[in-house]
PDB file of N, CA and C in Angstrom:
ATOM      1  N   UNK A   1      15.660 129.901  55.186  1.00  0.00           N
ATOM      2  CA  UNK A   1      15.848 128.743  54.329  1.00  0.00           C
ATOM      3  C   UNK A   1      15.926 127.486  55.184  1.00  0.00           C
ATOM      4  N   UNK A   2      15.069 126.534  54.591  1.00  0.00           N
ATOM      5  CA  UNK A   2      15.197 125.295  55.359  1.00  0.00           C
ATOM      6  C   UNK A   2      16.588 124.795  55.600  1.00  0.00           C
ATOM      7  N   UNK A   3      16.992 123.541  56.416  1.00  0.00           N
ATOM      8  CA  UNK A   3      18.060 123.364  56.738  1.00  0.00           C
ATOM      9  C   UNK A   3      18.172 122.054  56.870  1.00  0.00           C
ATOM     10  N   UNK A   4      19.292 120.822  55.813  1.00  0.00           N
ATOM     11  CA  UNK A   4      18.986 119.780  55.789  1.00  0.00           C
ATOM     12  C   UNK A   4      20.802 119.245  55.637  1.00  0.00           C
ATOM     13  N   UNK A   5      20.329 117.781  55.506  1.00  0.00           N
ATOM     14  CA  UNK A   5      21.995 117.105  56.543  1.00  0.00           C
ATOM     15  C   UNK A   5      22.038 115.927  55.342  1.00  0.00           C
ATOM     16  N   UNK A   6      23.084 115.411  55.524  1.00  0.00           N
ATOM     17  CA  UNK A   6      23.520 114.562  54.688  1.00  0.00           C
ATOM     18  C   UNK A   6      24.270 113.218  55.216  1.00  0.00           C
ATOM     19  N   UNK A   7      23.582 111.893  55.350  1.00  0.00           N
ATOM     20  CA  UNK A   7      24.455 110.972  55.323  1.00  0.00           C
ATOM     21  C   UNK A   7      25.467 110.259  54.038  1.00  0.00           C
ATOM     22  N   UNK A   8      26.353 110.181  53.864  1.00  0.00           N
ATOM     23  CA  UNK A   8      27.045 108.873  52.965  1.00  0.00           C
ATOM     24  C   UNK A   8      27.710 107.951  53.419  1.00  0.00           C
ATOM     25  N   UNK A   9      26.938 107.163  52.032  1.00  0.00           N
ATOM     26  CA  UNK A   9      27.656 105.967  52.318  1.00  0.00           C
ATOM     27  C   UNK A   9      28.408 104.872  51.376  1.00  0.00           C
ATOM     28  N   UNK A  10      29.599 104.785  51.508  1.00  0.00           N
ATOM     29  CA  UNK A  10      30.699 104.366  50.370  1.00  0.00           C
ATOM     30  C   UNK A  10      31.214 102.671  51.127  1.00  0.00           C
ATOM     31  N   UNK A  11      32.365 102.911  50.039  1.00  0.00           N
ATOM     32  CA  UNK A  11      33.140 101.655  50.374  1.00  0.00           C
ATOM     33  C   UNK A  11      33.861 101.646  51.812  1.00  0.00           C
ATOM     34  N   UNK A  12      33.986 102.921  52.108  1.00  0.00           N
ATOM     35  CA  UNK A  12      34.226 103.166  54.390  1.00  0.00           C
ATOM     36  C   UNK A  12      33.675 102.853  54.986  1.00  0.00           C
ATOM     37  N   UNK A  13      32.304 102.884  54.509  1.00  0.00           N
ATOM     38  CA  UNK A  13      30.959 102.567  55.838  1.00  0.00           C
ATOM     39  C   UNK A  13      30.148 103.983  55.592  1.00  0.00           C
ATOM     40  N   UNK A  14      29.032 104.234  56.668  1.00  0.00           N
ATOM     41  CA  UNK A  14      28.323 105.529  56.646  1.00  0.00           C
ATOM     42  C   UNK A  14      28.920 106.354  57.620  1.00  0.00           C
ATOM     43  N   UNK A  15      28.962 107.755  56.869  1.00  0.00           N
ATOM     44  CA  UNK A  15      29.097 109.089  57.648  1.00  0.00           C
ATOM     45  C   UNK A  15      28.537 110.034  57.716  1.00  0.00           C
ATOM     46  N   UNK A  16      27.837 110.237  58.843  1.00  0.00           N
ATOM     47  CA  UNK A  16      27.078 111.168  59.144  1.00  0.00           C
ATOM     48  C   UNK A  16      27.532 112.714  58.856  1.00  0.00           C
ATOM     49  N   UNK A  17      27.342 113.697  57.998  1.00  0.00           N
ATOM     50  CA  UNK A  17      27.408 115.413  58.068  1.00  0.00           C
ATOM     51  C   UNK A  17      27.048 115.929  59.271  1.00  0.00           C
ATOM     52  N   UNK A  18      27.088 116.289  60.244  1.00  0.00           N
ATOM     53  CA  UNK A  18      26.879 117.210  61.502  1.00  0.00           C
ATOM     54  C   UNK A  18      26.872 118.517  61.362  1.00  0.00           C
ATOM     55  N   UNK A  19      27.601 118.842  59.402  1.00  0.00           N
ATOM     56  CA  UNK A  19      26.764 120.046  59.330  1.00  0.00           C
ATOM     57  C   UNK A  19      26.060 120.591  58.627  1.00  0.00           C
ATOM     58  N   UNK A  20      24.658 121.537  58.914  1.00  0.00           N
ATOM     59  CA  UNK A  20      23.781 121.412  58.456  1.00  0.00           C
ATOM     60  C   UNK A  20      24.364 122.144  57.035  1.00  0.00           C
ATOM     61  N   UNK A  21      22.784 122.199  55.980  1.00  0.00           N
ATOM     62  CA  UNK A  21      22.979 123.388  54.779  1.00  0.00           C
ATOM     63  C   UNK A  21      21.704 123.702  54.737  1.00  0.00           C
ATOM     64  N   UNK A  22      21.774 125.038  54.043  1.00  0.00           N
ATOM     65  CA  UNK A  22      21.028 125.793  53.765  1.00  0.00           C
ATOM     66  C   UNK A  22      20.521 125.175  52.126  1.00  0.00           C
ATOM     67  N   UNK A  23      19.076 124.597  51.990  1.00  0.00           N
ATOM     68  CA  UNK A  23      18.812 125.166  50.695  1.00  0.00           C
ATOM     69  C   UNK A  23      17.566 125.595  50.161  1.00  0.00           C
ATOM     70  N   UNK A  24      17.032 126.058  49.162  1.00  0.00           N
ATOM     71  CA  UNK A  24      15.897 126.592  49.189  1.00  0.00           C
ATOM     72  C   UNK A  24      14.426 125.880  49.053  1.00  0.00           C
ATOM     73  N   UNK A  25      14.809 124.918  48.688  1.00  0.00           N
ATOM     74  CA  UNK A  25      13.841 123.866  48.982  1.00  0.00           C
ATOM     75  C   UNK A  25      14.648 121.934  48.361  1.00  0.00           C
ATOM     76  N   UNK A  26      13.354 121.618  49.133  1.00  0.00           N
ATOM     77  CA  UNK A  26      14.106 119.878  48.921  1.00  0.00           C
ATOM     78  C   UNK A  26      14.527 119.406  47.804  1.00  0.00           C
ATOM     79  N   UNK A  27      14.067 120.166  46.656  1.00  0.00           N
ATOM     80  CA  UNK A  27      14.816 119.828  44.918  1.00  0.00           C
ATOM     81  C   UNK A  27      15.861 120.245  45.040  1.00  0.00           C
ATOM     82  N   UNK A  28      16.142 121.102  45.351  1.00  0.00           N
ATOM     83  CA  UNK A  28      17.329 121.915  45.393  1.00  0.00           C
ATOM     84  C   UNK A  28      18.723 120.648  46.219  1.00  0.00           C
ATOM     85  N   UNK A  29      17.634 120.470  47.191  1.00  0.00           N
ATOM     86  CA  UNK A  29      19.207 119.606  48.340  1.00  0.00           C
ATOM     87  C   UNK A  29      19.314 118.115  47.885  1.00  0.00           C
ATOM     88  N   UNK A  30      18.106 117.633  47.323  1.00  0.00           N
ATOM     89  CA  UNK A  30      18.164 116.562  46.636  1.00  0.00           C
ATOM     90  C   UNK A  30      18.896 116.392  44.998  1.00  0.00           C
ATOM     91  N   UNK A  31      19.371 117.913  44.260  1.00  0.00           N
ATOM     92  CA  UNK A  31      20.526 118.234  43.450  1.00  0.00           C
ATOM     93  C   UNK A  31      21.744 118.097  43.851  1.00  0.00           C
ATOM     94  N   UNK A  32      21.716 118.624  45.117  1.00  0.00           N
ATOM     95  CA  UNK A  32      22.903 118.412  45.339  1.00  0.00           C
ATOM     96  C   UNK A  32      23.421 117.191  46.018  1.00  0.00           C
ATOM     97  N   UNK A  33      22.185 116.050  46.543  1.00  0.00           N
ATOM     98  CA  UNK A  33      22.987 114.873  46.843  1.00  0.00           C
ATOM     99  C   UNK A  33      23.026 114.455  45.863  1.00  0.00           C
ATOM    100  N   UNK A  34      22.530 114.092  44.547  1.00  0.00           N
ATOM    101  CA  UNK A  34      22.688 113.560  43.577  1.00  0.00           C
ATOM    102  C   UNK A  34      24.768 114.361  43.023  1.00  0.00           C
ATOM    103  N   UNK A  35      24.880 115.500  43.524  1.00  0.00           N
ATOM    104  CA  UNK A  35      26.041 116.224  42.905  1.00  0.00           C
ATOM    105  C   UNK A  35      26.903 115.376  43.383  1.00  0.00           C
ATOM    106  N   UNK A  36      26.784 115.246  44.713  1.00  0.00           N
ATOM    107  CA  UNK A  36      27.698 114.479  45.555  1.00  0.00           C
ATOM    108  C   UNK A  36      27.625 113.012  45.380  1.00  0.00           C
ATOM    109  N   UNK A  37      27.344 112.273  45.311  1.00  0.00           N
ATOM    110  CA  UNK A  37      27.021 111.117  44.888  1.00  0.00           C
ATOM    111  C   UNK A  37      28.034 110.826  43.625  1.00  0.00           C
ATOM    112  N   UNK A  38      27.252 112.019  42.430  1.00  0.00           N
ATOM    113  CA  UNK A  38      28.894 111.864  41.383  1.00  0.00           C
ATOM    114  C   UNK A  38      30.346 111.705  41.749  1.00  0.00           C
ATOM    115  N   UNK A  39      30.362 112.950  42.697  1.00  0.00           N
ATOM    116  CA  UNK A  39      31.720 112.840  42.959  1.00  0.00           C
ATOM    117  C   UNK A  39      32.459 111.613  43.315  1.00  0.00           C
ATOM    118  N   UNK A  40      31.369 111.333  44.724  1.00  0.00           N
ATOM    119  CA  UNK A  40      31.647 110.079  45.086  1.00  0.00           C
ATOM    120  C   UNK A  40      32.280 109.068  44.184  1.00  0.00           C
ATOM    121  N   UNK A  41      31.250 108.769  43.126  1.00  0.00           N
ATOM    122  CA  UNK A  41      31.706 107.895  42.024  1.00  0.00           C
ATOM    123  C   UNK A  41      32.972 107.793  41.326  1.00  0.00           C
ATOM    124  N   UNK A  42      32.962 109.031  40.968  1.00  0.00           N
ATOM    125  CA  UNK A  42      34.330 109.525  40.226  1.00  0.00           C
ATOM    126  C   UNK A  42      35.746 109.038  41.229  1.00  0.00           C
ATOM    127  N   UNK A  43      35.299 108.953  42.352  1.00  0.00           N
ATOM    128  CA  UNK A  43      36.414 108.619  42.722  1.00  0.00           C
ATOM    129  C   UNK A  43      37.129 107.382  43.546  1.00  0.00           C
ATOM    130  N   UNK A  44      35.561 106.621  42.299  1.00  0.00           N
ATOM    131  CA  UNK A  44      35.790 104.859  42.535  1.00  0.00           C
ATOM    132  C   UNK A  44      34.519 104.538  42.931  1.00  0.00           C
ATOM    133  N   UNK A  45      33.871 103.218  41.960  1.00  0.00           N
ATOM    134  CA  UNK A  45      32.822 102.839  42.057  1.00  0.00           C
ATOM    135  C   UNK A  45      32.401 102.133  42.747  1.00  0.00           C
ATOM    136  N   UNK A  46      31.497 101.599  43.257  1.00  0.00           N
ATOM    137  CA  UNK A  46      30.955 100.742  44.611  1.00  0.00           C
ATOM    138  C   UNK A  46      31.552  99.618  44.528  1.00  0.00           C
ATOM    139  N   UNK A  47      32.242  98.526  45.720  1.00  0.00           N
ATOM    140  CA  UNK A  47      32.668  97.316  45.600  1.00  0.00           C
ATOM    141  C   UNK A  47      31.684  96.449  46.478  1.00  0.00           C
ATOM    142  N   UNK A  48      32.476  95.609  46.062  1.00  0.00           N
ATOM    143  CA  UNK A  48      31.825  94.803  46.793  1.00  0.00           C
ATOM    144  C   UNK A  48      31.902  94.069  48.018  1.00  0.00           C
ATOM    145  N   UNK A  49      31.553  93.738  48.909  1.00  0.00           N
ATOM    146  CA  UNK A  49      30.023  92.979  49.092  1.00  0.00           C
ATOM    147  C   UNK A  49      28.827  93.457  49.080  1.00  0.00           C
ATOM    148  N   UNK A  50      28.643  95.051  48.548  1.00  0.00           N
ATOM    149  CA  UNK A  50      27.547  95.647  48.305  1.00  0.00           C
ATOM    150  C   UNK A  50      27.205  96.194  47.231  1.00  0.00           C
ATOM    151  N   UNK A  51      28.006  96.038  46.662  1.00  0.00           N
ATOM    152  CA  UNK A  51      28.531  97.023  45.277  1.00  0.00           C
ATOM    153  C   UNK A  51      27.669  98.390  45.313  1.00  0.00           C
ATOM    154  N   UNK A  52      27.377  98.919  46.155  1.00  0.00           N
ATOM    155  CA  UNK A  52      26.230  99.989  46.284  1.00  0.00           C
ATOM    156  C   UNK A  52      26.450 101.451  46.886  1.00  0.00           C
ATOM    157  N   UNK A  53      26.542 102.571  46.849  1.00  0.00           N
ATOM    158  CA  UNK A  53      26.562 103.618  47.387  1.00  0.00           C
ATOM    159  C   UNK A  53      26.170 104.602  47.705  1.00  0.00           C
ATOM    160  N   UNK A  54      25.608 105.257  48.554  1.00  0.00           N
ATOM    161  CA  UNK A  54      24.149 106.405  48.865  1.00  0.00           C
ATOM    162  C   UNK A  54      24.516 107.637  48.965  1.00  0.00           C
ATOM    163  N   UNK A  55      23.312 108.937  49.288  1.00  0.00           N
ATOM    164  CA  UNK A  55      23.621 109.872  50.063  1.00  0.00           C
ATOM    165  C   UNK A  55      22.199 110.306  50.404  1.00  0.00           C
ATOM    166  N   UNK A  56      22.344 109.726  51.661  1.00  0.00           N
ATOM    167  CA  UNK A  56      20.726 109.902  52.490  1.00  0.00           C
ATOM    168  C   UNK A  56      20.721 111.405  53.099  1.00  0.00           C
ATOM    169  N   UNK A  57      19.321 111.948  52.554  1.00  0.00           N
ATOM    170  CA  UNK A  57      19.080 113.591  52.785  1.00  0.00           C
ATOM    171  C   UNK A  57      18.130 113.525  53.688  1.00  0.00           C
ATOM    172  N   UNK A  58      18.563 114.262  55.385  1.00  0.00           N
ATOM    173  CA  UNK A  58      17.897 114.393  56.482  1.00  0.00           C
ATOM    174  C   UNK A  58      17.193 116.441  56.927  1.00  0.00           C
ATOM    175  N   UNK A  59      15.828 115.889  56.892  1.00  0.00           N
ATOM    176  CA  UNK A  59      15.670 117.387  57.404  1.00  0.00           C
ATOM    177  C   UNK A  59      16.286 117.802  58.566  1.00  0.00           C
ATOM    178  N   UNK A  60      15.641 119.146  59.027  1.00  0.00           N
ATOM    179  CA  UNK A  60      16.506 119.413  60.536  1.00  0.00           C
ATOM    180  C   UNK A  60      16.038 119.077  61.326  1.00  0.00           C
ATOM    181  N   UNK A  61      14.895 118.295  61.386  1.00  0.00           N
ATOM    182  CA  UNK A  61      14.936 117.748  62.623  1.00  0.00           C
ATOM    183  C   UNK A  61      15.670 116.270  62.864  1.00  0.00           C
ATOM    184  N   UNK A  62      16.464 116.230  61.660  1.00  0.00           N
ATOM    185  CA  UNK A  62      16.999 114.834  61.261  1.00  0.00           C
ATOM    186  C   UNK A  62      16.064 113.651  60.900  1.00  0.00           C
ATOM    187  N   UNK A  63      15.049 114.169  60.579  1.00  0.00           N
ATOM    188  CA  UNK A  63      14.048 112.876  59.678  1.00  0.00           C
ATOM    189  C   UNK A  63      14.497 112.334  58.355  1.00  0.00           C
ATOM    190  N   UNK A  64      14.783 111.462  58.145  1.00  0.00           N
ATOM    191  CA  UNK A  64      15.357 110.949  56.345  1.00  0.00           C
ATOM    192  C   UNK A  64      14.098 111.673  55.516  1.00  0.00           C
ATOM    193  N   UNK A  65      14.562 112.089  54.482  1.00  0.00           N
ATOM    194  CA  UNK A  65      13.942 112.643  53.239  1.00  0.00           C
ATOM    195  C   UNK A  65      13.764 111.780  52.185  1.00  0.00           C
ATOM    196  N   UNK A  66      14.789 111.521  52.081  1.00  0.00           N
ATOM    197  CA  UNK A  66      15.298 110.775  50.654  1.00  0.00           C
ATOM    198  C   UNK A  66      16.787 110.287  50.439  1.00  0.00           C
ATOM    199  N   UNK A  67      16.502 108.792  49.951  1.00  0.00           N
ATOM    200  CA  UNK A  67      18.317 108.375  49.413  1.00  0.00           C
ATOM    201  C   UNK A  67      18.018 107.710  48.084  1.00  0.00           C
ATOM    202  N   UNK A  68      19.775 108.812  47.886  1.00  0.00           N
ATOM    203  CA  UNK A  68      19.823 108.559  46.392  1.00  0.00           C
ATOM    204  C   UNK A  68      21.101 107.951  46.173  1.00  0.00           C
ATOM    205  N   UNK A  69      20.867 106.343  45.617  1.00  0.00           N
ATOM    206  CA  UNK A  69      21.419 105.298  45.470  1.00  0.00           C
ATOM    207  C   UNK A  69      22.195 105.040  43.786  1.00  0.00           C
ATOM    208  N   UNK A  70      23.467 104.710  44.455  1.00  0.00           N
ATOM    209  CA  UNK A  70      24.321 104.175  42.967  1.00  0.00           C
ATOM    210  C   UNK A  70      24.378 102.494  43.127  1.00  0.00           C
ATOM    211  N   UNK A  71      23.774 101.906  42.840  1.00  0.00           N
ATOM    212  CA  UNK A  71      24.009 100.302  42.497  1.00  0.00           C
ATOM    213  C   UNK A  71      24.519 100.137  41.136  1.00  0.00           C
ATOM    214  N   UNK A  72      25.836  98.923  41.062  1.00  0.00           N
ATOM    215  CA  UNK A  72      26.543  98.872  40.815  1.00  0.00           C
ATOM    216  C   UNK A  72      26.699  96.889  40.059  1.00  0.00           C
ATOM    217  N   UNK A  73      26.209  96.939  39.184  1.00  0.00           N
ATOM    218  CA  UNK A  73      25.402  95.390  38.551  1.00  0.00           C
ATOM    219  C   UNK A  73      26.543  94.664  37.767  1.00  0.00           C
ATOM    220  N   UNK A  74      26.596  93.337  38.161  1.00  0.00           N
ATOM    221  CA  UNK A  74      27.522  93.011  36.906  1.00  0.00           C
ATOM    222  C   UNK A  74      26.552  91.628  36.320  1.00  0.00           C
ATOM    223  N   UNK A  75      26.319  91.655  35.067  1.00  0.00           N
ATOM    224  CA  UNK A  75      25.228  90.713  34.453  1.00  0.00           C
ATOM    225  C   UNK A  75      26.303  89.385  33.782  1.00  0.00           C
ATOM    226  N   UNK A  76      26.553  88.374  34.707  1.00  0.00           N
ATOM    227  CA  UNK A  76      27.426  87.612  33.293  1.00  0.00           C
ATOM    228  C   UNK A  76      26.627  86.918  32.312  1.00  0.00           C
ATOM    229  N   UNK A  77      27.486  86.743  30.929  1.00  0.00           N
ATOM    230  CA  UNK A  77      26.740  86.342  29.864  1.00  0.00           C
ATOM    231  C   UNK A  77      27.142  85.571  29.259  1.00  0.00           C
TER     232      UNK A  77
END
């Protein structure tokens, strides 16, 4: 099974995963950053000066795959 890594990035700054996962293919690991990402949320939404929050999915050789982004809009009216 391929083997892929995870950056996030919140209202702390970015943190790199150092450890890898197993999944069966890139839908699969790209489910589960989206899983994580919820959590993230749930436990407080993006502020600001970015209002924004990620979780960038790296293969094993550590190449970025894909980031999946929570932006966070306020429209006044």
């Amino acid at each position: 099974m391929p083997k892929f890594y995870f950056q996030l990035f919140d209202r702390d700054g970015a943190g790199v995963t150092e450890t890898g996962y197993d999944f069966e293919s890139i839908e699969v690991a790209k489910a589960e950053a989206r899983r994580v990402l919820a959590e993230m949320a749930a436990e407080g939404l993006p502020a600001a000066p970015l209002n924004m929050m990620s979780v960038e999915l790296f293969d094993e050789s550590h190449t970025p795959l894909a980031e999946i982004r929570l932006i966070l809009e306020e429209n006044p009216k």
